[in-house]
Each structure stands twice: as C-alpha cells, then as structure tokens.
Protein backbone atom coordinates (compact mmCIF):
# COMPACT_ATOMS: atom_id res chain seq x y z
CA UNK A 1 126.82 -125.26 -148.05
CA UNK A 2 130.59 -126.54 -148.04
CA UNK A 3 130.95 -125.91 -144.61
CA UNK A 4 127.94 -127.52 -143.67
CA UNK A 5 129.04 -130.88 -145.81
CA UNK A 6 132.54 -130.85 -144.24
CA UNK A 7 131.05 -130.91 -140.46
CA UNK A 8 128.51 -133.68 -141.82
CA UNK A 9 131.73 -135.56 -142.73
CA UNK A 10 133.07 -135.01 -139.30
CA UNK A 11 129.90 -135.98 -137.59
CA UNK A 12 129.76 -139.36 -139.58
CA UNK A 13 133.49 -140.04 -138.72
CA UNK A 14 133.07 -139.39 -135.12
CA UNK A 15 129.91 -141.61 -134.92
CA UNK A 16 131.62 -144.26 -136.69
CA UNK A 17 134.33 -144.16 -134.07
CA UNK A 18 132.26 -144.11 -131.57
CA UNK A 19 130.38 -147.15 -133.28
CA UNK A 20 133.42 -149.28 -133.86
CA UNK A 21 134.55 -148.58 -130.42
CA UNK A 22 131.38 -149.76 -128.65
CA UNK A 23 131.56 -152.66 -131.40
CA UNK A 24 135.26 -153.67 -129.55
CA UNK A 25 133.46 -152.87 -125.40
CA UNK A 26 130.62 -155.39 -126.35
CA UNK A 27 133.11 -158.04 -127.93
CA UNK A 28 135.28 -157.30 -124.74
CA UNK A 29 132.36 -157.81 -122.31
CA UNK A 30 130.82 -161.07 -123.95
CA UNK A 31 134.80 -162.95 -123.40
CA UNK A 32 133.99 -161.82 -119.47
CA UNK A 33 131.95 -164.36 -117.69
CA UNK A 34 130.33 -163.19 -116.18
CA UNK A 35 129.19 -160.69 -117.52
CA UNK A 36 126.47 -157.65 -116.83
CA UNK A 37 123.62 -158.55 -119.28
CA UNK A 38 121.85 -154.95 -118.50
CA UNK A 39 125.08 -152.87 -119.10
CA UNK A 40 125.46 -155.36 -122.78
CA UNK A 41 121.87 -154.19 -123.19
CA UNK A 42 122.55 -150.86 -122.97
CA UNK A 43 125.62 -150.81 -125.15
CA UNK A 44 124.37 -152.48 -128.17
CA UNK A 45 120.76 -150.29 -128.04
CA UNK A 46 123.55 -147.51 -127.77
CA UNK A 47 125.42 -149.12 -130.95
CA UNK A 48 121.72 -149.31 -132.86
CA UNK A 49 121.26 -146.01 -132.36
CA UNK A 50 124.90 -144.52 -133.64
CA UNK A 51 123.91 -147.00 -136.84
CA UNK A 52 120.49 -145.02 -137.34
CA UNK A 53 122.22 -141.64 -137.20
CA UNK A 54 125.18 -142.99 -139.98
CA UNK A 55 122.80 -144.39 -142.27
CA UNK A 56 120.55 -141.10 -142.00
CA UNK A 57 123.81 -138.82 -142.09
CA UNK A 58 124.86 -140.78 -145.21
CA UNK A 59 121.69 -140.27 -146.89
CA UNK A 60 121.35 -136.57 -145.96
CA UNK A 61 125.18 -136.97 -148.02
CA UNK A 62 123.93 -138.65 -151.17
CA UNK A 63 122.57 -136.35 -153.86
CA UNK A 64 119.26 -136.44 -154.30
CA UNK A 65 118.04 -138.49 -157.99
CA UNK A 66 115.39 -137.32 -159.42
CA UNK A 67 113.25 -140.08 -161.00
C-alpha cells in the first residue's frame, strides 16, 4: 500500500507540473496577437482536465472519515 501512495504522490506532482506549465503556454499565447484561438482552446480544456485528475488524485490521498 506504501508503494502504491508514493507513485500517487508522483503522479500528482507530475500533473501539477504539467498543469503549471500549460498555466505559463496559455499566459504566453494570450501576450501574442495574434493569437490561435483553437490551439488556446485546446490548451486550457487540456489544463481542466489535469485539474480533474489532481483534485480526484488528492481525494483518492485523503483518508477516508467516517461520519
């Protein structure tokens, strides 16, 4: 079970990077004018989508409360 939380870590580092760094391309493309509004499209649904698997990653990470 270690194991398995210690690549969960990695995976939620390396989507984080990946997140921040598509965060810095989209601010990079909006200063460009003019720039390609399908490719800024793409990026952020990209960036949504690295956000979905964090949160759930983070979750999976929490321990689970019983109420």
């Amino acid at each position: 079970m270690d194991l398995d939380h210690e690549a969960t870590k990695a995976k939620l580092e390396m989507l984080r990077t990946e997140h921040r760094d598509l965060d810095e391309v989209i601010g990079r493309l909006h200063d460009k004018a003019p720039f390609d509004q399908l490719q800024l499209q793409r990026l952020k649904k990209r960036k949504l989508v690295l956000k979905d698997q964090i949160i759930r990653l983070e979750s999976q990470m929490l321990p689970d409360i019983i109420a």
